[in-house]
Protein backbone atom coordinates (compact mmCIF):
# COMPACT_ATOMS: atom_id res chain seq x y z
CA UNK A 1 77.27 79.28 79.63
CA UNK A 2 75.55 81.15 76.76
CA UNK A 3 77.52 83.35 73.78
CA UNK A 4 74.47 86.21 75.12
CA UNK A 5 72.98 87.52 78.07
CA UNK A 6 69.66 88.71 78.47
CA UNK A 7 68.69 91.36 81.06
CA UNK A 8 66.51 94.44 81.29
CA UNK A 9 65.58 94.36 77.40
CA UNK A 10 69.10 94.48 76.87
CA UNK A 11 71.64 91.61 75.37
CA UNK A 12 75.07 91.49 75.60
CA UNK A 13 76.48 89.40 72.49
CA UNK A 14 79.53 87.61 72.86
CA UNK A 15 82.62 87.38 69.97
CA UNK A 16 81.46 83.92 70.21
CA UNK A 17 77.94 84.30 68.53
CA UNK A 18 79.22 85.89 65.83
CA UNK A 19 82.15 83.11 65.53
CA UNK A 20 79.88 80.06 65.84
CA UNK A 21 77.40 81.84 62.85
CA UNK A 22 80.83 81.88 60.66
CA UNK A 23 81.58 78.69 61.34
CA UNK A 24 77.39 77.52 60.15
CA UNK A 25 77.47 79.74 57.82
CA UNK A 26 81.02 78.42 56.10
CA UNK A 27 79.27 74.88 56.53
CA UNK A 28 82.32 73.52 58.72
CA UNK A 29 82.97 71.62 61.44
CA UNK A 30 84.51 73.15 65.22
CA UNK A 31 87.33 70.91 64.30
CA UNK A 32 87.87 72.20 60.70
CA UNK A 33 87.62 76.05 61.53
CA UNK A 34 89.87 75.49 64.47
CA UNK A 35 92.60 74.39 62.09
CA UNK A 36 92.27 76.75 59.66
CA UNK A 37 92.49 79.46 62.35
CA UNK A 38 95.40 77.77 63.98
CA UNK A 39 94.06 77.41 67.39
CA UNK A 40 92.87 74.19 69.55
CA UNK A 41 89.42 72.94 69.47
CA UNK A 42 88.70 73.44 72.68
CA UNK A 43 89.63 77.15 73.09
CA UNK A 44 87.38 77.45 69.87
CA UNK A 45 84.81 75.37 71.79
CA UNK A 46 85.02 77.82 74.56
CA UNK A 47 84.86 80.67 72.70
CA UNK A 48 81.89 80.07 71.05
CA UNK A 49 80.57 79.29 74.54
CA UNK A 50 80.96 82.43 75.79
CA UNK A 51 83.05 80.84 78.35
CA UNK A 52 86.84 82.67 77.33
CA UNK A 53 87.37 85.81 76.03
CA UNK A 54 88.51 86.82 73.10
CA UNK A 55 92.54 87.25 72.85
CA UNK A 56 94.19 89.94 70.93
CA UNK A 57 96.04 86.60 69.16
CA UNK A 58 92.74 85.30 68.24
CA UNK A 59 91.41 88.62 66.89
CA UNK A 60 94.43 89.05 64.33
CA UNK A 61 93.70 85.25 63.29
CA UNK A 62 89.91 85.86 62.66
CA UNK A 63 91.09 89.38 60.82
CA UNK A 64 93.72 87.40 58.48
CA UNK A 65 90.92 84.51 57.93
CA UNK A 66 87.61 86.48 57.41
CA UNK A 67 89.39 89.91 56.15
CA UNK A 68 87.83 91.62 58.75
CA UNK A 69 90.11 94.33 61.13
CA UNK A 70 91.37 93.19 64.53
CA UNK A 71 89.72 96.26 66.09
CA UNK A 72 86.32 95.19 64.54
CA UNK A 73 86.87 91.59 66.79
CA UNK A 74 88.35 93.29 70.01
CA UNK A 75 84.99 96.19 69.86
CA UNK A 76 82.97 93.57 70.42
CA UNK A 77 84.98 92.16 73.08
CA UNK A 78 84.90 95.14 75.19
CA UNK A 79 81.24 96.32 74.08
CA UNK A 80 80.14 92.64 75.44
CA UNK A 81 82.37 93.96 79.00
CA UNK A 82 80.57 96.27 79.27
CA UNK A 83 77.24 95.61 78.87
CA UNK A 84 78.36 92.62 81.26
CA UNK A 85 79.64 95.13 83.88
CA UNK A 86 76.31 97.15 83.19
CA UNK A 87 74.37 94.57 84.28
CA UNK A 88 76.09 93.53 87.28
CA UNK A 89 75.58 97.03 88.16
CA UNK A 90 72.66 97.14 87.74
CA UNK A 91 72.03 93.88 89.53
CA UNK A 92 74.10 94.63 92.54
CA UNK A 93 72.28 98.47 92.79
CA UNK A 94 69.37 96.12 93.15
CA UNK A 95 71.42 94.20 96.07
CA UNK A 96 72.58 97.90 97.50
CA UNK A 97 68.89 98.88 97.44
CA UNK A 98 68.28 96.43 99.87
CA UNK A 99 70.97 97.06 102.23
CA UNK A 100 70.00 101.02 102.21
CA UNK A 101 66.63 99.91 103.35
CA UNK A 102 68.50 99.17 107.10
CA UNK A 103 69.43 103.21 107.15
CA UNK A 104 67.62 106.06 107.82
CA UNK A 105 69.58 108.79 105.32
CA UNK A 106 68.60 111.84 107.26
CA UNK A 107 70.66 110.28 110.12
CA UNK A 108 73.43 110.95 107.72
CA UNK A 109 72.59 114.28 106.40
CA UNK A 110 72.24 115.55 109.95
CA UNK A 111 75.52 114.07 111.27
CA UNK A 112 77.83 113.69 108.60
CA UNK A 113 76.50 116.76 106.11
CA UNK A 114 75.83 114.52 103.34
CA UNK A 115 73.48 116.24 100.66
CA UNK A 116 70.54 116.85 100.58
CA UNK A 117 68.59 113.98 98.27
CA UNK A 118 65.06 113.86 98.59
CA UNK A 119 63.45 111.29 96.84
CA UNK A 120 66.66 110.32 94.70
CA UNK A 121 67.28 107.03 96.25
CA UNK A 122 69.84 105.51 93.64
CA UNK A 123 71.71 109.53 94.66
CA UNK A 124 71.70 108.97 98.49
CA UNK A 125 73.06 105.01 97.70
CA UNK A 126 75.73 107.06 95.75
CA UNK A 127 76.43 109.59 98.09
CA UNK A 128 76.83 106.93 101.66
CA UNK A 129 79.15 104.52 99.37
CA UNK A 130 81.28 107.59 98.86
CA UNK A 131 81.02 108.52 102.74
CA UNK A 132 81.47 104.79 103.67
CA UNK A 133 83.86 104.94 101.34
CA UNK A 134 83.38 101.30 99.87
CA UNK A 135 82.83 99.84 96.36
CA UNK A 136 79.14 98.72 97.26
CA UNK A 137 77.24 98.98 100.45
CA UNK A 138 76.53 95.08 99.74
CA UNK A 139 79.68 94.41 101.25
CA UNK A 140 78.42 96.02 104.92
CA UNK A 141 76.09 92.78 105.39
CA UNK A 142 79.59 90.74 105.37
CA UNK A 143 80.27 89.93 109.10
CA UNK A 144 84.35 90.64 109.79
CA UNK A 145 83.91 93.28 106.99
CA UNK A 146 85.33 96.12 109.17
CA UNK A 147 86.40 94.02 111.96
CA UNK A 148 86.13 91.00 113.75
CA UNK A 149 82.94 89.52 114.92
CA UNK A 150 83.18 87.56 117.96
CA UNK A 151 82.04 83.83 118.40
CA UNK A 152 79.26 84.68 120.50
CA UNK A 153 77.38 86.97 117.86
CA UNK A 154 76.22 83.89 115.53
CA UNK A 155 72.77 85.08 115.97
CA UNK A 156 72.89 88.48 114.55
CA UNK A 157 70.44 90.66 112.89
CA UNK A 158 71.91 91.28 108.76
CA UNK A 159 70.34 94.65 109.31
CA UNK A 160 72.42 94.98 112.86
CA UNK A 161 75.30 93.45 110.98
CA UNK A 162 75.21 95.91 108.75
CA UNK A 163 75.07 98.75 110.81
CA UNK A 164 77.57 97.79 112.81
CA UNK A 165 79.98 97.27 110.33
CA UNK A 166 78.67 101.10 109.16
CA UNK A 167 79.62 102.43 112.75
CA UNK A 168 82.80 100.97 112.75
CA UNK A 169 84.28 101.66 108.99
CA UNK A 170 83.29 105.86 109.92
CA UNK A 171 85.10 105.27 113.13
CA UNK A 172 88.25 103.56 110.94
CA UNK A 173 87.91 106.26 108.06
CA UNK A 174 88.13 109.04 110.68
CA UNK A 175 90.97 107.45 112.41
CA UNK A 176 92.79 107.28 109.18
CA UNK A 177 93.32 110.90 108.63
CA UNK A 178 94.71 111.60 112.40
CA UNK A 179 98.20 110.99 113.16
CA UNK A 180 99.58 109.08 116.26
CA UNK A 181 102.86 107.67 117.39
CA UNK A 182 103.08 104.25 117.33
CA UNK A 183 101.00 102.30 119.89
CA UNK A 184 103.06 101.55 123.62
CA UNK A 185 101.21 99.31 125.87
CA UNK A 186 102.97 100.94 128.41
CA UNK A 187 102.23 104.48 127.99
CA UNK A 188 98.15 103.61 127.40
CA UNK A 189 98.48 101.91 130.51
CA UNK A 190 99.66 105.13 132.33
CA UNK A 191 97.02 107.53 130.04
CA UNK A 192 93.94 104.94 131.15
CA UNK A 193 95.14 105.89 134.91
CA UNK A 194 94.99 109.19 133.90
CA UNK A 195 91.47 109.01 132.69
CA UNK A 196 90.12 107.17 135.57
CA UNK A 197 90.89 110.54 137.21
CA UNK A 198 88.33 112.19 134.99
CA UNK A 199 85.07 110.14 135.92
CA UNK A 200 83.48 113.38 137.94
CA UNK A 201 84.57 116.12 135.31
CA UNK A 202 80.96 116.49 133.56
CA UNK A 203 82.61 118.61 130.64
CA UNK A 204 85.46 118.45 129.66
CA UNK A 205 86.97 114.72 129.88
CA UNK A 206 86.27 114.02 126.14
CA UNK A 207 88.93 116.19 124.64
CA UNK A 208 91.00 115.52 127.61
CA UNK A 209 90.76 111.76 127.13
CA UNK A 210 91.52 111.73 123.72
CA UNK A 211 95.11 113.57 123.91
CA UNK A 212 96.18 111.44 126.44
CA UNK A 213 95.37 108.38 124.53
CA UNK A 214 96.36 109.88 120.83
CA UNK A 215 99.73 110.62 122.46
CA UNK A 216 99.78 106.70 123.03
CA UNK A 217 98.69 105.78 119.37
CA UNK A 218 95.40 105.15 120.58
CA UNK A 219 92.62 107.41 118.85
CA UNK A 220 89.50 107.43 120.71
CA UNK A 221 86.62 108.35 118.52
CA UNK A 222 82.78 108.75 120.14
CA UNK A 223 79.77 108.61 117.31
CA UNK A 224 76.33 109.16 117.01
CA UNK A 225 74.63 105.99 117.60
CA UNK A 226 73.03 104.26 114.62
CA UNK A 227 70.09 103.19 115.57
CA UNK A 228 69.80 99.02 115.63
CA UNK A 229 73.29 98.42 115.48
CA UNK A 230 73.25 97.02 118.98
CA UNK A 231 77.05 98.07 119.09
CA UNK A 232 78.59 98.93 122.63
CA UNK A 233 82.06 99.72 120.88
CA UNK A 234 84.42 98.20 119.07
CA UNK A 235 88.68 98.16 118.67
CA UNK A 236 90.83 97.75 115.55
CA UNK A 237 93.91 97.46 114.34
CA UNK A 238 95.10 100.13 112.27
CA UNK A 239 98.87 100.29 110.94
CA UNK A 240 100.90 101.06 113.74
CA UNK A 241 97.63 102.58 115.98
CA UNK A 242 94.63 101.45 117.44
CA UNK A 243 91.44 102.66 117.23
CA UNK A 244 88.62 102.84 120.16
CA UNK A 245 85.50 103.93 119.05
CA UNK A 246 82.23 104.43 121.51
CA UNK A 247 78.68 105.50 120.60
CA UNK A 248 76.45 108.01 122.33
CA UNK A 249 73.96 105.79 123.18
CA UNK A 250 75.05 105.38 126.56
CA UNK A 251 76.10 108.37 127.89
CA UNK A 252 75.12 107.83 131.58
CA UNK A 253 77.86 107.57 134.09
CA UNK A 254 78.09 104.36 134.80
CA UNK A 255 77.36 103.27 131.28
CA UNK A 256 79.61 105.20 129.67
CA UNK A 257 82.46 104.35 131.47
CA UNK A 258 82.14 100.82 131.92
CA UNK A 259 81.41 100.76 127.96
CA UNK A 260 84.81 102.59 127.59
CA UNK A 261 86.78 100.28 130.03
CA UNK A 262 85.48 97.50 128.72
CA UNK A 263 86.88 98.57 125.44
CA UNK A 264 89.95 99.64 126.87
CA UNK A 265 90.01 95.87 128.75
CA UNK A 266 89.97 94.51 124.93
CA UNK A 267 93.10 96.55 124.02
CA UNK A 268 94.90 95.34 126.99
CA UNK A 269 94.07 91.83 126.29
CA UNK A 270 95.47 92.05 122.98
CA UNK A 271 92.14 91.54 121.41
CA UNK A 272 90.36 93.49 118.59
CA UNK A 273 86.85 93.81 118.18
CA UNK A 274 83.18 94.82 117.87
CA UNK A 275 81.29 95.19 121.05
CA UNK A 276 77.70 94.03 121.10
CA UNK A 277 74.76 93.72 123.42
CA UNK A 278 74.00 90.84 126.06
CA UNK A 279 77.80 89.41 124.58
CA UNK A 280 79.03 86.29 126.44
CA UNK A 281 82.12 84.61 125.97
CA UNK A 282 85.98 84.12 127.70
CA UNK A 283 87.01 87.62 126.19
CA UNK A 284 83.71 89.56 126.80
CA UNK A 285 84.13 88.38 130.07
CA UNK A 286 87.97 89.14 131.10
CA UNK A 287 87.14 92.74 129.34
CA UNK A 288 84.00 92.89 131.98
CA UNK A 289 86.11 92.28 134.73
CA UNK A 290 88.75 94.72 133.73
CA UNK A 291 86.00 97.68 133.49
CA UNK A 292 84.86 96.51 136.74
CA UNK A 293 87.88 96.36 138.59
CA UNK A 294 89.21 99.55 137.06
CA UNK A 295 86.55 101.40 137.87
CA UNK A 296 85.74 99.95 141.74
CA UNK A 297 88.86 98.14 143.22
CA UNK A 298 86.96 94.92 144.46
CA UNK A 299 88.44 94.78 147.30
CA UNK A 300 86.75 98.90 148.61
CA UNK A 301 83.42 97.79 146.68
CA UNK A 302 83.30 94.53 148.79
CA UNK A 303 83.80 96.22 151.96
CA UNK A 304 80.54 98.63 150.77
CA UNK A 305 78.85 95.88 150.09
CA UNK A 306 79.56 93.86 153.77
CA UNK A 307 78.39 97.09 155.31
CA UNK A 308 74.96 97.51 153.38
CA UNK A 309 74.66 101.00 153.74
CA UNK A 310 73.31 101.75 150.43
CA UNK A 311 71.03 105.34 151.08
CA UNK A 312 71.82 107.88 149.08
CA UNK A 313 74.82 109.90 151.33
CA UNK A 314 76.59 106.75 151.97
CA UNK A 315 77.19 105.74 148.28
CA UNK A 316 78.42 109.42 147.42
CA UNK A 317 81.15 109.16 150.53
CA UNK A 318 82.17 105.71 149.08
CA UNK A 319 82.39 107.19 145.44
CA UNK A 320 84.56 110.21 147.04
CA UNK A 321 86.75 108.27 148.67
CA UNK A 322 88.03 106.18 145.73
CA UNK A 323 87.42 109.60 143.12
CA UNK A 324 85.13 108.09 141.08
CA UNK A 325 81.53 109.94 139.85
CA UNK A 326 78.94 108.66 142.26
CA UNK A 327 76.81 106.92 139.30
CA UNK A 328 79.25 104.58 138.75
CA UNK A 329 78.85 102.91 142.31
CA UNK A 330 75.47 103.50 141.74
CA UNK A 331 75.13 101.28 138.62
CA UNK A 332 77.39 99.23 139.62
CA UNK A 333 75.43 98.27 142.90
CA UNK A 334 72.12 98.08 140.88
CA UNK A 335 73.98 96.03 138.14
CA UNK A 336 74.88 93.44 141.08
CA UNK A 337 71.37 93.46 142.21
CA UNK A 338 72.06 94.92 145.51
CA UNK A 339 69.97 98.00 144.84
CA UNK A 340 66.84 98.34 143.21
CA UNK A 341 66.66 100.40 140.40
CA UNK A 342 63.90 101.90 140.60
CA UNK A 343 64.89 103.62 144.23
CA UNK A 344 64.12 107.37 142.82
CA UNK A 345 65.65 108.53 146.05
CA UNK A 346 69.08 107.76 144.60
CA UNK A 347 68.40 109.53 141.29
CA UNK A 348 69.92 112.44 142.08
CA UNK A 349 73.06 110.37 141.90
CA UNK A 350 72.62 109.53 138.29
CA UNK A 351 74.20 112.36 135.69
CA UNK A 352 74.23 111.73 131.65
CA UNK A 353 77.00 113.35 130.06
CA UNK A 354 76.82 115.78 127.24
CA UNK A 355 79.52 114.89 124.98
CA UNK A 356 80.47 117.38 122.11
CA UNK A 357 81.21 114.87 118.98
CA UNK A 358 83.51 116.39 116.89
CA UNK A 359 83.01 114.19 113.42
């Protein structure tokens, strides 16, 4: 390691540099000028190195020695930290740079009211690390960052990686600064009944959802999609609580639902989470079953099936009978293959929910 560092016409000069021309200068050995100053000749060694910082011990030595002050030893010190800490600024602005290239900041004014920046790209880095709330937006491109990755993501995107870890540290900040009981298992249980009942309310299930889980210690959060993140949803840990967060990006009946069950599946199964397209794996698939079982009790949806009456009437008299919205049995029978999707005479079935997202 060098007693100076070179970087952007700038160098950062090390106590060391100035030791090592004492010790030329005086015409001595390492070994000699260690003794005199009472100190080993290896921590010398390394201090001319640049490799060891200069101790408050070693500054009143060098004072006593030399007849310089202590404070004239321990300024250079911390002017050498801090060109050091300058440049790693610098440098890792130059790694944030990069990772801001994956977002689109008028996503961020629009949604989350951050200020207005045009053209001040170094400002709008400064202004999402605040709203992220992290050190450096370097550290979204870290998979597990916000939560855990599962197995079956290996071969994911930085930039989706990144955005996904974006979607879920909002969802985690905005859980932070709601109160909850403490989770019971039992009591979500009971509130995801509850919301199962909600399915054909077109309006107002949102708000009604989230008391009846908040009142379990579950907060249920839905966000504006970023786009690219490829994230269905994702669960965490937090404290005593749990958060569930959902994007808009599927906000048709059948997707939205089976998106939220399957989250919902993860929580029962005791296993935390982000949520990501065309998953596979043991726990994607127990969490599939649970959504689809939840919403369709297999053993109605297999009678439906044995019948093959699948016009447009028939599927709304199944989806009244077991109170559920009729889009659900509709995507659920095109999911399975048994109906095409592009019948347009079952369209009228299909309804995409508005959902007021209260950030």
């Amino acid at each position: 390691m060098s007693n100076y560092i070179e970087y952007n016409n700038k160098i950062a000069f090390h106590p060391g540099y100035y030791i090592k021309e004492i010790v030329e200068e005086n015409g001595l050995t390492q070994e000699d000028f260690a003794k005199r100053l009472d100190t080993t000749p290896k921590n010398l060694s390394l201090l001319i190195r640049g490799e060891q910082s200069l101790s408050i011990d070693i500054a009143m030595k060098l004072s006593r020695m030399i007849g310089t002050s202590v404070n004239y030893w321990l300024n250079l010190q911390n002017a050498y930290d801090a060109l050091i800490a300058e440049f790693r600024s610098e440098e890792e602005l130059a790694e944030e740079r990069k990772i801001f290239e994956y977002f689109d900041y008028k996503f961020f004014r629009e949604n989350y009211g951050l200020p207005d920046l045009p053209r001040q790209k170094n400002e709008q880095i400064k202004a999402l690390r605040t709203f992220l709330n992290v050190a450096t937006l370097t550290v979204l491109g870290k998979r597990d960052m916000a939560v855990s990755f599962r197995s079956s993501t290996e071969d994911l995107t930085e930039a989706s990686t990144v955005k996904a870890n974006a979607m879920v540290q909002i969802a985690t900040n905005k859980a932070l600064k709601i109160e909850a009981p403490r989770f019971n298992k039992k009591k979500f249980e009971e509130a995801v009944k509850y919301a199962l009942t909600l399915t054909r309310n077109h309006e107002d299930f949102y708000p009604l959802i989230r008391k009846a889980f908040l009142e379990t210690g579950v907060i249920f959060v839905i966000l504006p999609n970023i786009a690219g993140s490829k994230t269905n949803g994702a669960t965490k840990k937090i404290g005593e609580n749990i958060m569930l967060m959902v994007n808009d990006r599927r906000l048709n009946a059948d997707s939205f639902w089976f998106t939220l069950f399957h989250e919902i599946g993860h929580i029962i199964n005791g296993d935390y989470g982000i949520s990501f397209e065309k998953e596979t794996g043991e726990q994607e698939e127990a969490a599939n079953k649970f959504a689809q079982d939840s919403l369709i009790p297999n053993d109605q949806y297999q009678k439906v099936v044995e019948c093959a009456k699948f016009d447009l009437q028939s599927i709304k008299d199944f989806a009244n009978r077991i109170n559920r919205d009729p889009g659900i049995v509709l995507g659920r029978l095109q999911n399975d293959k048994i109906v095409d999707f592009n019948d347009w005479t079952l369209n009228p079935l299909r309804h995409k929910y508005k959902v007021r997202i209260v950030i």
